[in-house]
Protein backbone atom coordinates (compact mmCIF):
# COMPACT_ATOMS: atom_id res chain seq x y z
CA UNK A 1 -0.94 -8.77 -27.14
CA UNK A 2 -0.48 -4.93 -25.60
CA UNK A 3 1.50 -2.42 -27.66
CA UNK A 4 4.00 -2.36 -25.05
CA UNK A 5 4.45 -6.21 -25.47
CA UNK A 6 4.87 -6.16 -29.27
CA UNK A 7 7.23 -3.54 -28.44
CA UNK A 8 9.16 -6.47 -26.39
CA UNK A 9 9.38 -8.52 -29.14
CA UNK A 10 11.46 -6.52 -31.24
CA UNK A 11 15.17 -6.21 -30.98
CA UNK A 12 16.39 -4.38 -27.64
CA UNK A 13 20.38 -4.07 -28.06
CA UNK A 14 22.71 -3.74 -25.11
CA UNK A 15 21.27 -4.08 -21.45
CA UNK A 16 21.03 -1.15 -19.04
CA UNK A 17 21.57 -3.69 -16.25
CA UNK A 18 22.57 -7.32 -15.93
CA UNK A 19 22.64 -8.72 -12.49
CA UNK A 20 24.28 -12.32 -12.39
CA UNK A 21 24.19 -15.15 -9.71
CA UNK A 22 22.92 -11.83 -7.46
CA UNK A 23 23.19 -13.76 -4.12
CA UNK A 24 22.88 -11.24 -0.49
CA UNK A 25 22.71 -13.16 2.82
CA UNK A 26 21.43 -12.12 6.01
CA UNK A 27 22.34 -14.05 9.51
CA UNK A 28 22.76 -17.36 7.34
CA UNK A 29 19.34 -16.27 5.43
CA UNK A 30 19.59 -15.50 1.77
CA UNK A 31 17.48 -12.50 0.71
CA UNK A 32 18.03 -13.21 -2.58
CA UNK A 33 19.93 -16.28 -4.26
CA UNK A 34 21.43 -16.43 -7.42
CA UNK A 35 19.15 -14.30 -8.88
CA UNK A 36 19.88 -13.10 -12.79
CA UNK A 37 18.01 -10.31 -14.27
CA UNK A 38 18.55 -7.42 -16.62
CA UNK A 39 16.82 -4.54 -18.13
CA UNK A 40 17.19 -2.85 -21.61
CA UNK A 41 16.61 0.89 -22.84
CA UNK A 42 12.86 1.78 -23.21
CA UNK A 43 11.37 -1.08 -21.19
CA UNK A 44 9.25 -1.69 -18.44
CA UNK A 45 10.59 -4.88 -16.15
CA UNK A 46 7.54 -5.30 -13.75
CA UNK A 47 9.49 -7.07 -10.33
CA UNK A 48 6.76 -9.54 -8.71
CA UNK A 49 6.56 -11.73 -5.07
CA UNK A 50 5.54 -11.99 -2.09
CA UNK A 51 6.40 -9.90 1.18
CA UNK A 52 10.09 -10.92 2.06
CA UNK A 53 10.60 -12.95 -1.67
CA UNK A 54 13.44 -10.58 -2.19
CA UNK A 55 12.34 -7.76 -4.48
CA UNK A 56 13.51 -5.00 -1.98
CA UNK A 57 17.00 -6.69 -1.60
CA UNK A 58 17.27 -6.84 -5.08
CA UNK A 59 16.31 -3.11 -5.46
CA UNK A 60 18.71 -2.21 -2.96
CA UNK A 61 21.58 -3.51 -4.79
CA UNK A 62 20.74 -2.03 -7.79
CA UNK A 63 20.69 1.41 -6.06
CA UNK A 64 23.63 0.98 -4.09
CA UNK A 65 22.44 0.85 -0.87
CA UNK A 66 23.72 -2.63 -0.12
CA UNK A 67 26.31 -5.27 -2.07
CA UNK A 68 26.22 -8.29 -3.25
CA UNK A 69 27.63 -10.96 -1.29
CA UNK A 70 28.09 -13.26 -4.28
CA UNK A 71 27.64 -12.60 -8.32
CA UNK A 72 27.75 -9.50 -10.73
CA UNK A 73 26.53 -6.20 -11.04
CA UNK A 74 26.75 -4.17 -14.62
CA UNK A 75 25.79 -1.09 -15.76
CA UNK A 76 26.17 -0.82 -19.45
CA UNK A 77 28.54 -2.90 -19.58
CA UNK A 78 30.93 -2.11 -16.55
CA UNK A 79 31.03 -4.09 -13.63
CA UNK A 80 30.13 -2.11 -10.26
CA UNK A 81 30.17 -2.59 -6.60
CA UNK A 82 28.15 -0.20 -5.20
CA UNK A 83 28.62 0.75 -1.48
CA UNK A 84 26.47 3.98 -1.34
CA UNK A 85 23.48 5.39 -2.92
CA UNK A 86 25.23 8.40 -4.59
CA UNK A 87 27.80 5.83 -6.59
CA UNK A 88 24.86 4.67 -8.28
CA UNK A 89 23.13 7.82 -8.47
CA UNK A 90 26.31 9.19 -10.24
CA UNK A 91 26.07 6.20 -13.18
CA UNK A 92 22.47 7.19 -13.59
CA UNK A 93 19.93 5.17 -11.29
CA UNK A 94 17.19 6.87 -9.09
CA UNK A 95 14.60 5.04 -7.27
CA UNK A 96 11.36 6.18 -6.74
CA UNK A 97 9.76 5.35 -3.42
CA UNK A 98 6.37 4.66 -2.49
CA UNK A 99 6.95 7.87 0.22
CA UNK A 100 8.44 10.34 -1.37
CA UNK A 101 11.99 11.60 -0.49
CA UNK A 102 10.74 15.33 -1.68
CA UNK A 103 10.70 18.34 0.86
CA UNK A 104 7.52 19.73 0.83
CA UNK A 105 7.56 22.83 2.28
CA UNK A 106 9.87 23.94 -0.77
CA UNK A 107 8.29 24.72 -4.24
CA UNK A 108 8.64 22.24 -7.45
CA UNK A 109 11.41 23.95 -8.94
CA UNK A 110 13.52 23.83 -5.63
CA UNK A 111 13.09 20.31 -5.20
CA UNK A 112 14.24 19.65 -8.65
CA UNK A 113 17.59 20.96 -8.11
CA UNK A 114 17.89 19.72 -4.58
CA UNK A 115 21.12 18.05 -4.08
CA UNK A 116 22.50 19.69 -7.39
CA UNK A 117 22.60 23.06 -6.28
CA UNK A 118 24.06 26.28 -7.24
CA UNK A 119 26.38 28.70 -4.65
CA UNK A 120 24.08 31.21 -6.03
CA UNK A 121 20.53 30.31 -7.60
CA UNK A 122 17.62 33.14 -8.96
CA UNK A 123 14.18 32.14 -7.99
CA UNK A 124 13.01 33.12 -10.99
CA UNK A 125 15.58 30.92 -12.91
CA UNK A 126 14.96 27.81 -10.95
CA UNK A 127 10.95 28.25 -11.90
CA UNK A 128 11.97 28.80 -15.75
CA UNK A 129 13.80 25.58 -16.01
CA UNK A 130 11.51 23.58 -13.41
CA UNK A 131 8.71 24.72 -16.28
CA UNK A 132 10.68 23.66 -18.94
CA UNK A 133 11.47 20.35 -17.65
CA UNK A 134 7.83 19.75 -16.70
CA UNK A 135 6.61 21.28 -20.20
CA UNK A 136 8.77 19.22 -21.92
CA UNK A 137 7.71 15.58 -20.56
CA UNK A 138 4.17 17.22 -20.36
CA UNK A 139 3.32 16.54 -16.89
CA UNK A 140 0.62 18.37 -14.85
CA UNK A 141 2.44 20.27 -12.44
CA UNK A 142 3.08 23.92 -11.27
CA UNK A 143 6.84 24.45 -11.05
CA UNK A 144 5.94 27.12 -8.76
CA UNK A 145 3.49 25.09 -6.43
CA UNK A 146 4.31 23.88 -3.29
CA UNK A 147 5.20 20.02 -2.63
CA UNK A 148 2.90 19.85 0.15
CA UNK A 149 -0.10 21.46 -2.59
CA UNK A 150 0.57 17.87 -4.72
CA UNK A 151 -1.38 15.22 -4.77
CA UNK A 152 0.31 11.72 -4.74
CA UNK A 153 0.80 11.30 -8.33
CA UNK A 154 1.81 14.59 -8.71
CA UNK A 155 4.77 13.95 -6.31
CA UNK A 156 6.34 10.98 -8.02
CA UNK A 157 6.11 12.87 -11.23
CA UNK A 158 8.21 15.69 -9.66
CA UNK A 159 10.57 13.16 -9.02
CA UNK A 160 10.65 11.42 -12.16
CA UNK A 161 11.44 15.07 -13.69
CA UNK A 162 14.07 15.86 -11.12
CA UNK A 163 15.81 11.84 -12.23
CA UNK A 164 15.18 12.71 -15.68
CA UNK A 165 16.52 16.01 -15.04
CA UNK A 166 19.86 14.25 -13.61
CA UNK A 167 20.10 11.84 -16.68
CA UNK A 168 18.86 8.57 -14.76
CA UNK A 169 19.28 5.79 -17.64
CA UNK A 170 17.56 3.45 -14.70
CA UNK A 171 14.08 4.16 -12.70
CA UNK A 172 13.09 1.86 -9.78
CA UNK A 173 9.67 2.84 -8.83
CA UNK A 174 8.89 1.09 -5.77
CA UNK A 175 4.54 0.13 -5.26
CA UNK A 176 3.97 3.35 -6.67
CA UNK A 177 0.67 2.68 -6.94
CA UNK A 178 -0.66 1.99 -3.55
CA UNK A 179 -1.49 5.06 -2.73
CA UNK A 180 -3.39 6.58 -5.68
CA UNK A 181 -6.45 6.65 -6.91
CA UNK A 182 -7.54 5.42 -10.44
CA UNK A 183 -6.98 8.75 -12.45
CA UNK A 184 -4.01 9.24 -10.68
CA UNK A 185 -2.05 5.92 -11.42
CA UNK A 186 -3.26 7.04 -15.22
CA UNK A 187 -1.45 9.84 -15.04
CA UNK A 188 1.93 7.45 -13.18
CA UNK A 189 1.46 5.41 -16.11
CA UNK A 190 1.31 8.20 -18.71
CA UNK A 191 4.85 9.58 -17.11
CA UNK A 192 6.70 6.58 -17.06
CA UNK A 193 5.25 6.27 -20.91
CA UNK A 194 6.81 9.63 -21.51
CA UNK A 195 10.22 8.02 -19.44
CA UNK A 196 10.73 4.98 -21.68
CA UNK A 197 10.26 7.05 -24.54
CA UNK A 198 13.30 9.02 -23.46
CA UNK A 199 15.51 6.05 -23.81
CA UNK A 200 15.20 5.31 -19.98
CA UNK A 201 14.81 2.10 -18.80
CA UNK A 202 12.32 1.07 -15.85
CA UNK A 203 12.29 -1.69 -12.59
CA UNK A 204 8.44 -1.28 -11.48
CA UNK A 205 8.20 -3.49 -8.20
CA UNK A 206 4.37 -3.77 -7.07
CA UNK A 207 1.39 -6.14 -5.32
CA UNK A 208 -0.57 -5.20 -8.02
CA UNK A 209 -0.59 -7.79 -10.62
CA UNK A 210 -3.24 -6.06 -13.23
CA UNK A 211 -1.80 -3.03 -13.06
CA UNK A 212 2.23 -5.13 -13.68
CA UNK A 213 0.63 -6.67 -16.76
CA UNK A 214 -0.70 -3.51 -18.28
CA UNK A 215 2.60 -1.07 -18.14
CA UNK A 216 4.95 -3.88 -17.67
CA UNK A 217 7.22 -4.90 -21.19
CA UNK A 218 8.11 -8.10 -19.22
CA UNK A 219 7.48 -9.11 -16.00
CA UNK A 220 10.21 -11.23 -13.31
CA UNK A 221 8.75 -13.20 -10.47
CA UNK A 222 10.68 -14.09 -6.82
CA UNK A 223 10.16 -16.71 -4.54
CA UNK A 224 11.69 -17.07 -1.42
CA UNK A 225 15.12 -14.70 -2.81
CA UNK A 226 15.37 -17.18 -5.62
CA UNK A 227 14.16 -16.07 -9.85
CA UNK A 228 10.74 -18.38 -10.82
CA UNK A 229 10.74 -16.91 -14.25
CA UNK A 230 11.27 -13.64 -16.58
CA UNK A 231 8.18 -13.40 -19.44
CA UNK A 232 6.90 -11.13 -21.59
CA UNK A 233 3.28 -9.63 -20.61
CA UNK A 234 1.99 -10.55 -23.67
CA UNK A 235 2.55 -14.84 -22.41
CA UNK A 236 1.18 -14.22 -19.20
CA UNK A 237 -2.23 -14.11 -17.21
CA UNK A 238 -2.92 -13.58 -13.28
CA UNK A 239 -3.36 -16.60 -12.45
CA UNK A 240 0.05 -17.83 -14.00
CA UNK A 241 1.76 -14.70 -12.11
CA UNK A 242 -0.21 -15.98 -8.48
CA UNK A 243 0.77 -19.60 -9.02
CA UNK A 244 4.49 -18.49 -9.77
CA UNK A 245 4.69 -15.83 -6.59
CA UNK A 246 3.37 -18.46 -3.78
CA UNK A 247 3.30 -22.09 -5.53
CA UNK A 248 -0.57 -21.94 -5.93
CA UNK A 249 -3.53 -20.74 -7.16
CA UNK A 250 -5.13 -18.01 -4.95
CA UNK A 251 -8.44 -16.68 -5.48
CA UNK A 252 -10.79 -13.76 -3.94
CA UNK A 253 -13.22 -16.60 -3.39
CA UNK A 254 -16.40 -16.10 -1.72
CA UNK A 255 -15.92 -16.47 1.98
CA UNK A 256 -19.74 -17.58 3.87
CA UNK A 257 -20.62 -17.34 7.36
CA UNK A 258 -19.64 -20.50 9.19
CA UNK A 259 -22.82 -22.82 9.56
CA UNK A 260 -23.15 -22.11 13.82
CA UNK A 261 -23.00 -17.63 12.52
CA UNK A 262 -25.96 -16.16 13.54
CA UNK A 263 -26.57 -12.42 12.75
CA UNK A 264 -27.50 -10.78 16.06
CA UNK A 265 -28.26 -7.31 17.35
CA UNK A 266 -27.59 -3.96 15.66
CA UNK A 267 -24.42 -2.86 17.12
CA UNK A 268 -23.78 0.07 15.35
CA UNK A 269 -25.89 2.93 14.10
CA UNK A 270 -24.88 5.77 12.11
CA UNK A 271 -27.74 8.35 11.73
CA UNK A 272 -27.42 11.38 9.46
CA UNK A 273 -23.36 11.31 9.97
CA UNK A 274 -22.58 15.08 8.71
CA UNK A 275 -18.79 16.11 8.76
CA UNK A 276 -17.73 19.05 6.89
CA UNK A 277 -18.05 18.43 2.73
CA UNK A 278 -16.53 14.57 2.68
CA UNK A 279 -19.69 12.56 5.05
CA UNK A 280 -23.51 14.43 3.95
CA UNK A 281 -26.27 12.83 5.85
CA UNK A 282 -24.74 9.30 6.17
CA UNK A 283 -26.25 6.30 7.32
CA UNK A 284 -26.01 2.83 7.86
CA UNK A 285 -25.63 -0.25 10.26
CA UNK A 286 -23.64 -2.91 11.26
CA UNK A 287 -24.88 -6.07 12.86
CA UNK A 288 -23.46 -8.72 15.48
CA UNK A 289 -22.12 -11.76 13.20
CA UNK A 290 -22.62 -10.26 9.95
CA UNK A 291 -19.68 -8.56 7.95
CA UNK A 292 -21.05 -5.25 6.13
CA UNK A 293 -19.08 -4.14 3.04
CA UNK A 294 -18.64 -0.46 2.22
CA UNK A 295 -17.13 0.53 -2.10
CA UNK A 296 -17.33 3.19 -3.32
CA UNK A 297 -14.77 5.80 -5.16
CA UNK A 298 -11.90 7.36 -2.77
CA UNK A 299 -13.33 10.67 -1.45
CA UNK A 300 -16.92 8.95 -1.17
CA UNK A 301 -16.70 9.51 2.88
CA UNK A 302 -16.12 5.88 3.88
CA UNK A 303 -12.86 6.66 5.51
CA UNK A 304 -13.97 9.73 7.38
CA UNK A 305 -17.10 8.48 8.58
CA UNK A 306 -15.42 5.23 9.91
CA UNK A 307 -12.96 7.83 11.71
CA UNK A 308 -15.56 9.46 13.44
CA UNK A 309 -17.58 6.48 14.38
CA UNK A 310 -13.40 5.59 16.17
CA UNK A 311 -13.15 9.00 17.93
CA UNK A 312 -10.42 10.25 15.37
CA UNK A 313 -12.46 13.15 13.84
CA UNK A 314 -15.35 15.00 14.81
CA UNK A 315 -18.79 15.28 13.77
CA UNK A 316 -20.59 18.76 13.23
CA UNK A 317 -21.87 19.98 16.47
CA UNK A 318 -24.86 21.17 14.82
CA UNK A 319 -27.57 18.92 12.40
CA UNK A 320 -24.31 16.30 12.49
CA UNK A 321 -26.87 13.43 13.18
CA UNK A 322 -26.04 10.67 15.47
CA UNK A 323 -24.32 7.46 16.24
CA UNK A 324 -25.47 4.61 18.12
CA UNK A 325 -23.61 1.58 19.86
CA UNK A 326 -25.96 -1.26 21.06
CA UNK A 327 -28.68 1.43 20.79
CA UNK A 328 -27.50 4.47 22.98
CA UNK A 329 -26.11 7.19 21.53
CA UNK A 330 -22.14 8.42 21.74
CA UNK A 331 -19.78 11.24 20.93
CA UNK A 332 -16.49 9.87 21.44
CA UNK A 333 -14.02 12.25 21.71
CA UNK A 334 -10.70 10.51 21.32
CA UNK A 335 -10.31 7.46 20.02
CA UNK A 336 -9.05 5.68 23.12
CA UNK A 337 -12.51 6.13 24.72
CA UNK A 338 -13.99 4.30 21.58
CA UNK A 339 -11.28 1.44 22.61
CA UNK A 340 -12.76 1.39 25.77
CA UNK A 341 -16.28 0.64 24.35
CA UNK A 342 -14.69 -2.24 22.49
CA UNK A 343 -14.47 -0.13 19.24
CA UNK A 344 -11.61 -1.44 16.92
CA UNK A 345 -10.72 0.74 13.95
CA UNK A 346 -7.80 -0.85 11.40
CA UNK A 347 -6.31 2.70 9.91
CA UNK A 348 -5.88 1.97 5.86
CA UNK A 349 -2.16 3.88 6.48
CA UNK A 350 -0.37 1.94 8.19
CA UNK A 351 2.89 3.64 7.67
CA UNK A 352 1.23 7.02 8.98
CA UNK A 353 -0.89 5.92 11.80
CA UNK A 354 -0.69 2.07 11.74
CA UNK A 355 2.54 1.50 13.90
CA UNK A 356 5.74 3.22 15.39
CA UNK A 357 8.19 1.72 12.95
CA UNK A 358 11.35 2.29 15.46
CA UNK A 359 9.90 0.23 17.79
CA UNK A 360 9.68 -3.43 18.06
CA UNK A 361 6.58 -5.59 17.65
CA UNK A 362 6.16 -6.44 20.96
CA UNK A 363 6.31 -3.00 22.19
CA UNK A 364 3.74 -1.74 19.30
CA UNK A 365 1.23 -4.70 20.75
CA UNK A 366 1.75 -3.65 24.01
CA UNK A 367 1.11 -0.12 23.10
CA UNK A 368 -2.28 -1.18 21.33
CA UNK A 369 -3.36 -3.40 24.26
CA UNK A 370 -2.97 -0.47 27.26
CA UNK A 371 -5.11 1.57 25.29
CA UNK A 372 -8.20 0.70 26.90
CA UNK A 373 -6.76 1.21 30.18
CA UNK A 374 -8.36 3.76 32.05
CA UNK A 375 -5.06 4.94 33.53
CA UNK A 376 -1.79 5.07 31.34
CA UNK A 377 0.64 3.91 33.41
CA UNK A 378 4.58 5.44 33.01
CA UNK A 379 6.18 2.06 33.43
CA UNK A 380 4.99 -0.89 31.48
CA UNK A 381 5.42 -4.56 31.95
CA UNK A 382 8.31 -6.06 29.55
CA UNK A 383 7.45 -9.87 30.67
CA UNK A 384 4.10 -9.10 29.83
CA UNK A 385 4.44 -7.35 26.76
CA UNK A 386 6.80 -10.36 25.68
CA UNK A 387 3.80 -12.71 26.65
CA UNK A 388 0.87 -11.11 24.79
CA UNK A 389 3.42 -10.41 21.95
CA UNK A 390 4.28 -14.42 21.84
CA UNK A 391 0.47 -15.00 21.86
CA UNK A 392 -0.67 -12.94 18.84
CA UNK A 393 2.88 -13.18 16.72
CA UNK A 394 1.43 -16.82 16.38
CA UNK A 395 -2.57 -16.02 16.54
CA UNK A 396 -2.05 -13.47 13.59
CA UNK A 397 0.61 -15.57 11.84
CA UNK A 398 3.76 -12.46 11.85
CA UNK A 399 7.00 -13.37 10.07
CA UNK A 400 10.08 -11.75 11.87
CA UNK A 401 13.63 -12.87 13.56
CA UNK A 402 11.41 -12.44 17.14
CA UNK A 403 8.98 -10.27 19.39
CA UNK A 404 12.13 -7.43 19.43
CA UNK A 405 12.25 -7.34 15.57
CA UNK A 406 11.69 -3.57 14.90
CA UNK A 407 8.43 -3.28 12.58
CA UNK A 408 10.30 -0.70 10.30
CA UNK A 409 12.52 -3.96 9.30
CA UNK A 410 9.50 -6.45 8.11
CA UNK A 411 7.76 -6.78 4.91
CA UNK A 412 4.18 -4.87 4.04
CA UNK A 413 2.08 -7.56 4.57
CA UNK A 414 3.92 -8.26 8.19
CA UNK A 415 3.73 -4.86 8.91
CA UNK A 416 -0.24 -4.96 8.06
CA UNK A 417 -0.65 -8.23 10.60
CA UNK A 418 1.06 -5.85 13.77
CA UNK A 419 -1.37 -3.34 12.94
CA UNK A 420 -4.15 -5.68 12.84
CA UNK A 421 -2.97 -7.29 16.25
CA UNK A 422 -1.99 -3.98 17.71
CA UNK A 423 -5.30 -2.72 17.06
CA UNK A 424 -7.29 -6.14 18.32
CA UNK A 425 -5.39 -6.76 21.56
CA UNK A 426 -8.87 -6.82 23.10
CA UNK A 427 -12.03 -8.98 21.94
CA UNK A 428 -13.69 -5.85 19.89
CA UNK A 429 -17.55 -5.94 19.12
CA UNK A 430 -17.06 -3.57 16.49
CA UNK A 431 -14.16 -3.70 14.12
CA UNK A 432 -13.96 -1.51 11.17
CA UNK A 433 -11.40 -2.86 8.86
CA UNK A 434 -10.33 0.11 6.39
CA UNK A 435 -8.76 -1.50 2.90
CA UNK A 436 -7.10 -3.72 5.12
CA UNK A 437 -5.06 -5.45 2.11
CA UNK A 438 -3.72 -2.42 0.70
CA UNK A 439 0.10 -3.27 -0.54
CA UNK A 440 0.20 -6.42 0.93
CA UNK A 441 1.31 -9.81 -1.22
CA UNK A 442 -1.59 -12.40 -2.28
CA UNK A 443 -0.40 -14.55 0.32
CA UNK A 444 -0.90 -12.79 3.37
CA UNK A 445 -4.50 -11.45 1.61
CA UNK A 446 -5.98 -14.90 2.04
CA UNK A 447 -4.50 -14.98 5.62
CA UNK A 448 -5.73 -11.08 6.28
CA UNK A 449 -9.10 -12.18 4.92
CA UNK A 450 -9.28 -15.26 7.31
CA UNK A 451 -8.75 -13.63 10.07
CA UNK A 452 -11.73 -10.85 9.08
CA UNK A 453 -14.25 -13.72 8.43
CA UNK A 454 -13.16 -15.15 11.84
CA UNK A 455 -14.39 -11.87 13.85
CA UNK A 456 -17.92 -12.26 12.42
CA UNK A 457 -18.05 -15.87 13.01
CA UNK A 458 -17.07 -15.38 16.73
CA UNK A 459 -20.04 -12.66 16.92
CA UNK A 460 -18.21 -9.27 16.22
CA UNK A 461 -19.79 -6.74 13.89
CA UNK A 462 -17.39 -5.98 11.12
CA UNK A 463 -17.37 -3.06 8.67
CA UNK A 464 -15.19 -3.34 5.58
CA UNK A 465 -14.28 -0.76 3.79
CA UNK A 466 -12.46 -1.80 0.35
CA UNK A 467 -11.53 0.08 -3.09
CA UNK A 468 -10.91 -3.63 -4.55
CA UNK A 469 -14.49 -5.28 -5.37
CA UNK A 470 -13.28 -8.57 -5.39
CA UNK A 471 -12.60 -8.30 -1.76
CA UNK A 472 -15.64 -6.89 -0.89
CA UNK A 473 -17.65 -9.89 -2.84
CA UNK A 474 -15.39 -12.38 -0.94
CA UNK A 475 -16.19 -10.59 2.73
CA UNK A 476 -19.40 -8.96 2.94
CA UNK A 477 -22.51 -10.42 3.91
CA UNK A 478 -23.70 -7.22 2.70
CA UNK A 479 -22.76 -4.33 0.38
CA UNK A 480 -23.62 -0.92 0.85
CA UNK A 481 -22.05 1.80 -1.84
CA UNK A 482 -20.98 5.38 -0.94
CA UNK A 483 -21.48 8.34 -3.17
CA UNK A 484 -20.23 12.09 -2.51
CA UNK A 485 -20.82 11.45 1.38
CA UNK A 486 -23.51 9.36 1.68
CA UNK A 487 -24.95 5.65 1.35
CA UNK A 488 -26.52 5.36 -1.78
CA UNK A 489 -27.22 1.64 -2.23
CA UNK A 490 -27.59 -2.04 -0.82
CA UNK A 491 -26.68 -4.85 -2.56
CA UNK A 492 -27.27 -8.65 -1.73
CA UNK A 493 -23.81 -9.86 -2.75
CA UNK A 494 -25.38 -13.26 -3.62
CA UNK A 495 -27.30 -11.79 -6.76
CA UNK A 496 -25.26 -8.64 -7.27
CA UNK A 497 -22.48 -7.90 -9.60
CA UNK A 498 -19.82 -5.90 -9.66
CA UNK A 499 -21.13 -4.06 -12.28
CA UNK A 500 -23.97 -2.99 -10.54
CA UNK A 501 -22.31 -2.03 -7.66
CA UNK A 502 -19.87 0.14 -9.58
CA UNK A 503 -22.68 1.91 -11.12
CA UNK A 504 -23.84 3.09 -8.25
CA UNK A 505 -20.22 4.33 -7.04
CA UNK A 506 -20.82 6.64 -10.32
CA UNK A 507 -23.62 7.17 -11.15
């Protein structure tokens, strides 16, 4: 059992929160239904489920920036009905979101005080109490720095300073891992340490089940808006969290070639790729049929050197080697010409450069499928848009209320399957799938990961770029590792391990 678990164990007092027969409804559809939950002073509640299970609604509630249609809301004690975000801010809950709501063209110290300002503030004041703050909870951070200097765990400790800083008694931090790397979500987990200590308690809502386990006191699971169970960490394994979140067992089990899969041609070459300090003399392949599987650390030069291969960024004009497709060499300049050439690339931010959020599915499809056009026209075709819309919503199995549904309104995992039909309107023979499951629920991972197998099986070459070696073991028909720019191993995943693979990530 963890520390934080035998912590559990012992005695908690009064609840923070209680939420009671929570029930929120939706055009006859419950969010959430009768869900109970609570949360106690120096704990970690880890909030599990699916995409669209509830864990959003339920956040929203909490933070006041929806009510409960049916059942009870306390806060130490005193019932609340929350219609705004500031009610609950006022009684001492902040949420944390996965992006930021920091400015960042203002320094560390301003942002702290944002919303709680002075008629009159000294610079030089703000950045003596912005140090102290951050001195006293020990966090890595420059008071003086600006936002836009921070790396991503930087940011969300600026803003657990600035809820500290307004006495928050309750933290929602929502995936606040998905963007990090290792070291970084050390350093999350080492703040929210320092957070419970204060008395604080803490809702931590994630896809990550490991990473729920190890910080988490106890951990609550959703299904379809309604409560499976609340357990301490300690009682609990993955498997038991997986079964509980989608009514089965799901596994990153090894996915082979269909029988009829034959590997075919080289379709891609990458010769020497040089670009800037991130890609140094990179090179490797990519076959017809055959799915090739890139790990390696983040900043290895997978991502960048998958971006120029798609036109996004550009090579070195000078010694920046070459890149072939079906043997001839190309410098794409924009990525729409690589669209033309049947080049598919699957951006691993979806929320950046994945999708325009305010507009609806169908339109985002639409917008993905006259890319290859040679000429943009002004004036689309709503009928058809509807009609290739209709066709992939169902090919790529997307949950919404309809083709208009605005993609800003689904889940992450929905969100993830537009981008993935948006960007494969057209029968690619390249696709280039970067982390492609990144904060999406185990259930739509084994659909994702069906749908990636099925390219290779109907002849596409497929690149796979992955931080998560159990999805690259599951994928690739080969594994290559990159290592400060460059490919610095094969591996047969058939006799490798991924042991030996993260060795040579390192070492």
């Amino acid at each position: 059992m963890t520390e934080r678990a035998e912590v559990a164990d012992e005695p908690r007092g009064e609840p923070l929160l209680q939420i009671r027969g929570g029930t929120k409804t939706y055009g006859g559809i419950h969010a959430i239904e009768g869900v109970d939950f609570d949360l106690y002073p120096g704990e970690v509640h880890a909030l599990l489920g699916e995409n669209g299970a509830g864990k959003s609604t339920l956040c929203k509630v909490i933070s006041g920036a929806i009510t409960l249609d049916a059942g009870e809301l306390e806060i130490e004690g005193d019932l609340k009905r929350y219609t705004k975000p500031g009610q609950a801010l006022r009684d001492g809950v902040a949420m944390v979101y996965q992006e930021t709501s920091l400015v960042p063209t203002m320094t560390v110290a301003q942002n702290l005080r944002l919303g709680d300002e002075r008629l009159l503030s000294r610079i030089r004041a703000l950045n003596i109490e912005g140090r102290q703050l951050l001195r006293s909870m020990n966090f890595p951070v420059q008071a003086t720095a600006l936002v836009s200097s921070l790396g991503s765990a930087q940011k969300q400790m600026v803003e657990i300073a600035r809820a500290i800083r307004r006495s928050a008694k309750i933290v929602i931090f929502d995936e606040p891992t998905a963007t990090l790397t290792p070291e970084e979500t050390e350093q999350l987990f080492g703040a929210i340490e320092e957070l419970t200590r204060s008395g604080a308690g803490v809702i931590f809502v994630s896809h990550a089940i490991e990473e729920s386990l190890k910080i988490a006191d106890r951990v609550t699971v959703l299904r379809d808006g309604r409560k499976q169970q609340t357990r301490e960490t300690g009682t609990l394994t993955r498997d038991e969290v997986v079964r509980m979140m989608v009514g089965r067992g799901v596994e990153y089990t090894r996915r082979p070639p269909a029988e009829s899969t034959q590997v075919g041609e080289r379709v891609l070459s990458v010769e020497n790729l040089t670009m800037g300090t991130m890609v140094r003399n990179m090179s490797f392949s990519a076959f017809a049929g055959q799915i090739t599987g890139i790990a390696g650390l983040v900043g290895s030069g997978r991502t960048e050197a998958a971006m120029v291969v798609a036109g996004a960024y550009k090579r070195q004009r000078i010694n920046g080697g070459r890149i072939l497709i079906d043997g001839h060499p190309v410098r794409f300049r924009t990525p729409r010409r690589a669209v033309r050439e049947r080049i598919a690339y699957v951006t691993e931010d979806r929320k950046v450069n994945g999708f325009f959020e305010t507009m609806s599915i169908a339109q985002n499809i639409y917008i993905g499928h006259k890319a290859a056009d040679r000429r943009l026209s002004l004036l689309g075709s709503p009928s058809g848009a509807r009609k290739l819309a209709t066709t992939l919503i169902e090919r790529f199995r997307i949950r919404g209320i309809g083709a208009r549904a605005k993609v800003v309104e689904l889940s992450g995992g929905n969100q993830q399957k537009v981008v993935l039909a948006k960007s494969l309107t057209h029968s690619p023979k390249l696709v280039i799938f970067d982390e492609p499951t990144r904060g999406v629920d185990v259930g739509s991972i084994e659909e994702i990961h069906m749908l990636i197998r099925e390219y290779a099986d109907n002849g596409a070459a497929v690149v796979l770029i992955s931080s998560y070696l159990p999805e690259i073991f599951a994928l690739s028909d080969r594994i290559l590792v990159a290592r400060s720019g460059r490919v610095v191993a094969e591996f047969d995943p058939e006799t490798a391990s991924e042991e030996d693979v993260m060795f040579a990530a390192v070492h």
